[in-house]
Protein backbone atom coordinates (compact mmCIF):
# COMPACT_ATOMS: atom_id res chain seq x y z
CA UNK A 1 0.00 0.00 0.00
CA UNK A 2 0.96 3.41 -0.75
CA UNK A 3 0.80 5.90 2.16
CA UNK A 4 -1.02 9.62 0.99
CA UNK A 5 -0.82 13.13 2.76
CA UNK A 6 -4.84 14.48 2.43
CA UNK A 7 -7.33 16.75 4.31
CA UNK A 8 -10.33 14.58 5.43
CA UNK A 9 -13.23 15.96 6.59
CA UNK A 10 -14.55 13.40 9.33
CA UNK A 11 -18.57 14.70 9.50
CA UNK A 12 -21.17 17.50 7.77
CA UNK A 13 -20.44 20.08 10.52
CA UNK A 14 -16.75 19.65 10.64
CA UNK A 15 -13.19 21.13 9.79
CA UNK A 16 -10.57 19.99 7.40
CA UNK A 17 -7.76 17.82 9.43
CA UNK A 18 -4.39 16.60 7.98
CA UNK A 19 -4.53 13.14 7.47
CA UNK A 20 -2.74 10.07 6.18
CA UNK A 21 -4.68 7.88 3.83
CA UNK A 22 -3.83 4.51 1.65
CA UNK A 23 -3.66 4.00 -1.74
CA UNK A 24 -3.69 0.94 -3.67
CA UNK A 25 -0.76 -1.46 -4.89
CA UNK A 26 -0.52 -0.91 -8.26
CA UNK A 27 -2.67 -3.34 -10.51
CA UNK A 28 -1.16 -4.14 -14.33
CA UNK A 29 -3.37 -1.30 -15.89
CA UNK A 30 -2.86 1.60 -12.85
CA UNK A 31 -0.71 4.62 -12.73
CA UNK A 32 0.18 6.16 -9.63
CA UNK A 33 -0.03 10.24 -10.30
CA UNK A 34 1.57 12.70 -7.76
CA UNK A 35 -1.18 14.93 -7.51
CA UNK A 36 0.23 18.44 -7.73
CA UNK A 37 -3.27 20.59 -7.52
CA UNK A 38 -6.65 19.95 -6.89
CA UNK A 39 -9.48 22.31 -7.56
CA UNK A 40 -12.09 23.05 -5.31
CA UNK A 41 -16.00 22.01 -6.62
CA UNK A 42 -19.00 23.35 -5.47
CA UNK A 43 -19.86 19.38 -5.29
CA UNK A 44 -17.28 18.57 -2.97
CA UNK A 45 -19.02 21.27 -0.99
CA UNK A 46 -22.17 20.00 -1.21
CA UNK A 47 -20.70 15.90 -0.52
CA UNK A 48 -18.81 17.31 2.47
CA UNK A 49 -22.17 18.31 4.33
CA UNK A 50 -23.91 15.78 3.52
CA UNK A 51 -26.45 17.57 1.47
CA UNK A 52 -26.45 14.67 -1.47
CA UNK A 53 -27.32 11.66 0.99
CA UNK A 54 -25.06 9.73 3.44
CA UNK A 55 -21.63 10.03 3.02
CA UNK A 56 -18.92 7.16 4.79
CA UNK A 57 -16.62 9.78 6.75
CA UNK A 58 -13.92 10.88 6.41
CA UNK A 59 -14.00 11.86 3.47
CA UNK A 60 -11.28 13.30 1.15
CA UNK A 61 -12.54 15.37 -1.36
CA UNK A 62 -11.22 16.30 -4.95
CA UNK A 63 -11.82 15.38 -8.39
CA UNK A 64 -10.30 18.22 -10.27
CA UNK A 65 -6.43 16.41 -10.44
CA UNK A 66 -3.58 17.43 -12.00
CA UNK A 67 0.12 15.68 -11.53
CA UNK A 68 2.19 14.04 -12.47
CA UNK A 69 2.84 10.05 -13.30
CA UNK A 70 4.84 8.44 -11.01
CA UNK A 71 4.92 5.37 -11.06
CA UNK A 72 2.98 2.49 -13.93
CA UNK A 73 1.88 -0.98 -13.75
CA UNK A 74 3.35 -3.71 -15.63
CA UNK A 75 0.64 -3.57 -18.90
CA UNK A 76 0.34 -0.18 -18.97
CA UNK A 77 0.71 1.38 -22.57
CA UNK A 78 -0.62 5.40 -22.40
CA UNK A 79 1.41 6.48 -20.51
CA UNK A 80 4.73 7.31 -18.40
CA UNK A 81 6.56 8.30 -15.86
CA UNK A 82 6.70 12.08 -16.10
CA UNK A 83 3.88 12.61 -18.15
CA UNK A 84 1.76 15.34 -17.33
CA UNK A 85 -1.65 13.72 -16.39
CA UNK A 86 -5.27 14.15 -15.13
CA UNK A 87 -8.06 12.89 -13.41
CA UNK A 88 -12.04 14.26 -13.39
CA UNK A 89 -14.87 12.83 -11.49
CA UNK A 90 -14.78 9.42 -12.02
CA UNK A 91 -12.02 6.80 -12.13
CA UNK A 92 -13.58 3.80 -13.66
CA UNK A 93 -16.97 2.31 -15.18
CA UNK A 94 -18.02 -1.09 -15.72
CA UNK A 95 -17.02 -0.80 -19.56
CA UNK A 96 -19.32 -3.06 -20.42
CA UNK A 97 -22.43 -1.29 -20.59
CA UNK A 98 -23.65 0.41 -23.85
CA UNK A 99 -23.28 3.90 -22.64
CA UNK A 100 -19.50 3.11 -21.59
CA UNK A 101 -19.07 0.92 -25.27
CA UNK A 102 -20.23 4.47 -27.06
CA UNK A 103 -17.42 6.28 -24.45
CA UNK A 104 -20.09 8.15 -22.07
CA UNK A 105 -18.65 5.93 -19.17
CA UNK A 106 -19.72 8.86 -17.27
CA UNK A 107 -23.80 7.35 -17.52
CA UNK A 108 -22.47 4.02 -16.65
CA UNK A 109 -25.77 2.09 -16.54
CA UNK A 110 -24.45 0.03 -13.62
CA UNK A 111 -23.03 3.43 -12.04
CA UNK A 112 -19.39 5.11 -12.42
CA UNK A 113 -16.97 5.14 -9.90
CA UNK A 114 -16.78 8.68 -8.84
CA UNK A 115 -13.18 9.68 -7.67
CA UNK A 116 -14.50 10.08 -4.20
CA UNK A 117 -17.65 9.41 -1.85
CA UNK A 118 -17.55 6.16 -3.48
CA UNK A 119 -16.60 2.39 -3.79
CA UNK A 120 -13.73 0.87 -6.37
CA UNK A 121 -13.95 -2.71 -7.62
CA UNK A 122 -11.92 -3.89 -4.80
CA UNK A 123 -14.71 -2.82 -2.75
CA UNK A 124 -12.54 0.15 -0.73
CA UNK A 125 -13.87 3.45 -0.39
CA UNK A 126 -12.78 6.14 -3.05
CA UNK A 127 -10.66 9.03 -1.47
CA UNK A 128 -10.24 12.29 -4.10
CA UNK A 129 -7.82 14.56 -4.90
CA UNK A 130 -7.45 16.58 -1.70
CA UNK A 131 -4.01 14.60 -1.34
CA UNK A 132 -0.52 14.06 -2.72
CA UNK A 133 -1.33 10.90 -4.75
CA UNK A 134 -3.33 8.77 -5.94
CA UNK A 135 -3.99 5.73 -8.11
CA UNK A 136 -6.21 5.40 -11.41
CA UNK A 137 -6.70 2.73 -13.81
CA UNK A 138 -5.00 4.52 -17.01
CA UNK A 139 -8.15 4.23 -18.49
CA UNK A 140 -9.53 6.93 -16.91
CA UNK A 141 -6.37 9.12 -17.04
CA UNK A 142 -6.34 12.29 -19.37
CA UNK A 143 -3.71 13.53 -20.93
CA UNK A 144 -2.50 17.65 -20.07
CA UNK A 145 -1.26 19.29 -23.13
CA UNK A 146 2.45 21.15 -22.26
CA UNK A 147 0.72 24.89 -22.84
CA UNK A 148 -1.90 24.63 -20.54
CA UNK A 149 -0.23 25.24 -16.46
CA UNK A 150 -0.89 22.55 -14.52
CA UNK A 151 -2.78 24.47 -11.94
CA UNK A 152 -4.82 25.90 -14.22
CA UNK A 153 -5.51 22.78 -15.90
CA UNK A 154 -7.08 20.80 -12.68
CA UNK A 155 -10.78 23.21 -12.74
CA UNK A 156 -11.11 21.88 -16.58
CA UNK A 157 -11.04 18.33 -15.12
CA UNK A 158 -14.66 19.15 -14.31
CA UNK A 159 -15.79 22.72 -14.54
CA UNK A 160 -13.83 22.55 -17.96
CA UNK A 161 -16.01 19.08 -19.41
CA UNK A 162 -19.28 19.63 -17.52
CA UNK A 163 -19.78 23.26 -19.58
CA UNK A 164 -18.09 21.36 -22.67
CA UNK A 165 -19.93 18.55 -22.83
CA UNK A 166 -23.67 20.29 -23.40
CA UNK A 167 -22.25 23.31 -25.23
CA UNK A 168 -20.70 20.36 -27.97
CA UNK A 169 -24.01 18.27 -27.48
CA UNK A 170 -26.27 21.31 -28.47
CA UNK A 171 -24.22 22.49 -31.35
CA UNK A 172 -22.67 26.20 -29.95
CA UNK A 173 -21.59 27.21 -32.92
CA UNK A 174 -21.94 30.12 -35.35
CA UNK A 175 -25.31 31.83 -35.40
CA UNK A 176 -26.62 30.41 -32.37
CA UNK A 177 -27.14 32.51 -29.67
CA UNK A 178 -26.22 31.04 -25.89
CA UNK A 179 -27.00 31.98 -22.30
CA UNK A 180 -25.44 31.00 -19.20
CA UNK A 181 -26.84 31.63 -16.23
CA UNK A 182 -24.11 32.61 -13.41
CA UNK A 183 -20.52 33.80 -13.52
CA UNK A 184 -19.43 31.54 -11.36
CA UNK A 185 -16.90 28.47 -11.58
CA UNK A 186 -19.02 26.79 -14.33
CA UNK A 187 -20.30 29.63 -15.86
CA UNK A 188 -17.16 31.43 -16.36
CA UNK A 189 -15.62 28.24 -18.18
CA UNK A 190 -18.70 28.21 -19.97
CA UNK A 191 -18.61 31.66 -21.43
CA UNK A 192 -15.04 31.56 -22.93
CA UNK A 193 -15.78 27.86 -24.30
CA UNK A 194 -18.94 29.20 -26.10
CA UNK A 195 -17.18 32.44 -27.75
CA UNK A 196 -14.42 30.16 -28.91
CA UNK A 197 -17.35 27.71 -30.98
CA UNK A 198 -18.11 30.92 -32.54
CA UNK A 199 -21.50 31.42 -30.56
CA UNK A 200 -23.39 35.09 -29.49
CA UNK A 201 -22.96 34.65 -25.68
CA UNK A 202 -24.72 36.51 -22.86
CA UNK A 203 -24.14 36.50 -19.53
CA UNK A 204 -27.37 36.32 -17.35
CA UNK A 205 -26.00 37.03 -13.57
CA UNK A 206 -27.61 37.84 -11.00
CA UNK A 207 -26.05 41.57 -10.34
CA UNK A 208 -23.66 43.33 -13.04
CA UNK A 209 -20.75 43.64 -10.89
CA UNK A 210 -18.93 41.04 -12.79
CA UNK A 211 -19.76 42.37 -16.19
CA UNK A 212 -16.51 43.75 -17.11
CA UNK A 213 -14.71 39.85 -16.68
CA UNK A 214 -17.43 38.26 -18.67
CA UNK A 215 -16.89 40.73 -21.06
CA UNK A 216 -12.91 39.96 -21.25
CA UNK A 217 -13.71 36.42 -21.45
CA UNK A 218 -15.78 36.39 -24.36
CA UNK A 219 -19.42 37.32 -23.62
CA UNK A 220 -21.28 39.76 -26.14
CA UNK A 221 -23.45 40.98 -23.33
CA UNK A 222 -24.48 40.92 -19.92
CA UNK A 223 -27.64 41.14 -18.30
CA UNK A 224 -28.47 41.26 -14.17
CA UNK A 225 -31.59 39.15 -13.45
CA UNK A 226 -32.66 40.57 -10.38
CA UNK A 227 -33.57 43.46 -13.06
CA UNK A 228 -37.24 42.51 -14.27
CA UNK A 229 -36.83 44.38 -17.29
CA UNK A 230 -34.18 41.70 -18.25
CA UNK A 231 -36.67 38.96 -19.17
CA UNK A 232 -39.08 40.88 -20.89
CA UNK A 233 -36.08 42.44 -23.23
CA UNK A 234 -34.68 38.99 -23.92
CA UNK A 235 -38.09 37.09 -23.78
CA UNK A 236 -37.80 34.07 -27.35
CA UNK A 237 -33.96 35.37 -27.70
CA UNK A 238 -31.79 31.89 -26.77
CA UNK A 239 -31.33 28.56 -28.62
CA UNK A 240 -29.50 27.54 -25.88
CA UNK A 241 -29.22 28.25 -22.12
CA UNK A 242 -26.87 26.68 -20.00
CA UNK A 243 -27.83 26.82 -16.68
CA UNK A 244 -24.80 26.84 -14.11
CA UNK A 245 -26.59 27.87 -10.84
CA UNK A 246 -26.52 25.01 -7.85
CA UNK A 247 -29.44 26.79 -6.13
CA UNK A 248 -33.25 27.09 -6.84
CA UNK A 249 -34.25 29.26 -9.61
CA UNK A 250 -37.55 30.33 -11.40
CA UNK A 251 -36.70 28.20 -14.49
CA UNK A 252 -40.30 29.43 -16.04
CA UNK A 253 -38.79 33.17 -16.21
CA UNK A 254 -35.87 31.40 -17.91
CA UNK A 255 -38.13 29.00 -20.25
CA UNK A 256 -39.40 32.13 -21.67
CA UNK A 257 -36.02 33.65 -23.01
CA UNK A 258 -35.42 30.32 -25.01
CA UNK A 259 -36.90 30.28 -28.83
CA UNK A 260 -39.04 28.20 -30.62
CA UNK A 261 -37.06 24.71 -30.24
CA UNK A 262 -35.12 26.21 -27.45
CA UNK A 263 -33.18 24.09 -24.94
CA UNK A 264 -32.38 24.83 -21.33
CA UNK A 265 -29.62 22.56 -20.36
CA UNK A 266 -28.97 22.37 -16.12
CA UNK A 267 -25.52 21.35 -14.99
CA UNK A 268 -25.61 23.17 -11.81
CA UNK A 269 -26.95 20.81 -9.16
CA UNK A 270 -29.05 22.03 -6.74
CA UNK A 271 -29.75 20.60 -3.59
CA UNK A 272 -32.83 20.67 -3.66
CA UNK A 273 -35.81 20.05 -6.18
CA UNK A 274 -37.05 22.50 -8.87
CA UNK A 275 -40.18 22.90 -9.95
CA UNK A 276 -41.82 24.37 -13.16
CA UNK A 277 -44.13 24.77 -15.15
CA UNK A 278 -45.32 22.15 -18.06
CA UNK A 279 -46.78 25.07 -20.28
CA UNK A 280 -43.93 27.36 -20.13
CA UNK A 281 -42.21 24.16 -22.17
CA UNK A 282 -44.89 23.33 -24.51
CA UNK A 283 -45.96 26.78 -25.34
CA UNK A 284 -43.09 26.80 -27.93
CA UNK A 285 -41.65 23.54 -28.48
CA UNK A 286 -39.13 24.03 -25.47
CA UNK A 287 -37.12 21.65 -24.00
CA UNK A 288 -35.38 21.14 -20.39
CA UNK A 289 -32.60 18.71 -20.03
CA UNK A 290 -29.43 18.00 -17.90
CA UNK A 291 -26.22 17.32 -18.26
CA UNK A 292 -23.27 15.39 -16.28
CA UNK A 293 -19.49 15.72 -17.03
CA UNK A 294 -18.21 13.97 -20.28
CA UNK A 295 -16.61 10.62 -21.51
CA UNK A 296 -13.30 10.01 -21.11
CA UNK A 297 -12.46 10.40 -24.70
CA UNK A 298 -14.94 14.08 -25.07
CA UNK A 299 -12.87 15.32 -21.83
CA UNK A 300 -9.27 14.93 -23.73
CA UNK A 301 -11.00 16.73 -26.78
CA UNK A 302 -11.74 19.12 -24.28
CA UNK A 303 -8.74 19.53 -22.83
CA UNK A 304 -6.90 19.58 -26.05
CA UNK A 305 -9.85 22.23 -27.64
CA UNK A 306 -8.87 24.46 -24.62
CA UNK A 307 -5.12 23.98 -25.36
CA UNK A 308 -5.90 25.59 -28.77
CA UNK A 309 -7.77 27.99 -28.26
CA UNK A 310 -5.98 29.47 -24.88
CA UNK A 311 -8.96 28.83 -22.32
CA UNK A 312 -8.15 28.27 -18.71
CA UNK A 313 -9.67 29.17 -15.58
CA UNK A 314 -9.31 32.12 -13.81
CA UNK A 315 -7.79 30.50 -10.31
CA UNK A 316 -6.93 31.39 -6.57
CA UNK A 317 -3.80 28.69 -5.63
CA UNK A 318 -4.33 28.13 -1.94
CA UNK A 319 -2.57 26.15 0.44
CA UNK A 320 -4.10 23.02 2.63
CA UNK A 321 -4.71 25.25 5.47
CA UNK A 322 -7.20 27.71 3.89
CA UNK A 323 -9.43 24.55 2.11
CA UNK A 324 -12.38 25.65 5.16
CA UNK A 325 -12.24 29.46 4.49
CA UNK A 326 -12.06 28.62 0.93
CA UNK A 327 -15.74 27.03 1.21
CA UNK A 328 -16.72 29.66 2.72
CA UNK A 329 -16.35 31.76 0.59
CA UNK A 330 -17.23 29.68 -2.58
CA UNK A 331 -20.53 29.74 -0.45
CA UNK A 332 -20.64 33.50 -0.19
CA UNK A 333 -19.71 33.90 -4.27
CA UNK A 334 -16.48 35.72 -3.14
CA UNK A 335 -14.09 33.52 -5.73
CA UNK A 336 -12.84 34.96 -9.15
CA UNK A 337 -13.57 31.91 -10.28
CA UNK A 338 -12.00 28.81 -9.23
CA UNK A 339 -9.67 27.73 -6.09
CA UNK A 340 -7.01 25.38 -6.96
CA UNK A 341 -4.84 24.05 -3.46
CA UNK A 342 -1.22 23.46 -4.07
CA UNK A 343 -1.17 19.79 -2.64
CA UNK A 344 3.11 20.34 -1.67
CA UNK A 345 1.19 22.02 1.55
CA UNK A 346 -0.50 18.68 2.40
């Protein structure tokens, strides 16, 4: 067994502690990946307090991972030692299934392994990124290209491919026009990502007072919600929303800014349930769907789509120490747009 430096968080109510934690033996197909930085997720947030059902404390956190390879099994192919790697949510699937046959491992009909709050094949609880290493079937190991920073690369391992995914799946592209909904984490990933398909993007937030970064980043325009006059100047304007808010939201008001054949696409994940109504939706041929994070294969694409067109996160490195004031203040929207801990202060 390898021995791990982490923060584990031992209840819902409770602090960050250092800890030691155990990783696997290497199997023929595993790498073992010195994690350099791990971003910080509103989910982890949400895991960490227990607000997405019972949790098996402690917990380590962390599936936004970027190292480096350190060691390989025996059978291993990909990949080396040295390589400049990454993991996202979820470190393995049963690959059996047709969902992980087509490469969307991440709607695993007998359930992904997410990289933590979970259980592995060897029937061990999953422990995240929140440490110095960890170990990953290569399968579900990405590859960093050399001119993206390594910090900067771990918030694409999820913010990155969870705004990717539905903005490739609904066709962003020249001549459509796409809304996201917060300038947050997500959203801010989400903005730069659209403008580089070549879509009209507009920033619907709820205040302007991060107009002038949306603007840098690629938005055509920006619009504050909590301004009523918003939805009746935008009312049938959107193909596509994309919806990055983790709270409750009046997703009518936003049903009526999409067009005829509209789609509003949710990837923030609120805790608890929405509601709406049918007839905002059939009115005009509307439709409401979700999204997860993307296949192993669509979040290399990703990566190596951001690689060429220069997107990366705007980041806050932070040491081990600061991980509870750090969710703090993700909670309080005071993050421009994404902490990343430096795991060397494990």
């Amino acid at each position: 067994m390898i021995t791990a430096k982490a923060r584990a968080v031992d209840g819902p109510d409770q602090s960050f502690r250092a800890a030691e934690i155990k990783r696997r033996d290497l199997d023929t197909h595993d790498i073992l990946i010195e994690i350099k930085y791990a971003g910080i997720c509103h989910s982890d947030i949400h895991t960490a307090h227990g607000e997405w059902g019972e949790v098996n404390y402690p917990l380590v956190p962390g599936h936004e991972i970027a190292g480096i390879v350190a060691d390989v099994g025996s059978e291993v192919t990909k990949y080396k030692v040295g390589d400049r790697v990454g993991v996202g949510c979820m470190v393995d699937s049963c690959g059996e299934c047709v969902n992980c046959r087509k490469g969307e491992e991440q709607y695993c009909l007998k359930g992904n392994i997410p990289t933590y709050a979970g259980v592995d094949k060897y029937g061990e609880p999953t422990q995240g990124g929140y440490s110095t290493h960890i170990v990953v079937t290569e399968g579900f190991v990405v590859r960093i290209p050399d001119n993206i920073e390594l910090d900067a690369a771990a918030p694409l391992l999820c913010a990155g491919i969870t705004t990717y995914s539905p903005l490739r799946r609904w066709e962003a592209a020249p001549g459509k026009k796409v809304a996201v909904v917060g300038m947050g984490g997500l959203g801010h990933m989400a903005v730069q990502i659209a403008h580089a398909m070549g879509a009209e993007v507009t920033v619907l937030s709820q205040s302007l007072k991060k107009k002038d970064d949306g603007l840098q980043l690629g938005a055509d325009s920006y619009y504050a919600t909590s301004d009523p006059e918003t939805f009746k100047k935008l009312a049938g304007t959107f193909d596509l929303i994309i919806n990055t808010v983790s709270a409750s939201l009046n997703m009518d008001a936003y049903f009526s800014l999409l067009t005829l054949d509209g789609t509003l696409v949710n990837v923030g994940a609120p805790g608890e349930p929405l509601s709406l109504n049918v007839m905002s939706l059939i009115g005009h041929r509307r439709s409401f769907a979700g999204s997860m994070i993307g296949g192993i294969r669509e979040t290399q694409e990703m990566l190596d789509f951001c690689a060429e067109h220069n997107i990366a996160p705007k980041i806050e490195v932070i040491s081990a120490d600061q991980i509870d004031e750090a969710y703090k203040r993700v909670l309080a929207s005071d993050v421009k747009y994404r902490f990343v801990i430096d795991t060397s202060t494990m």
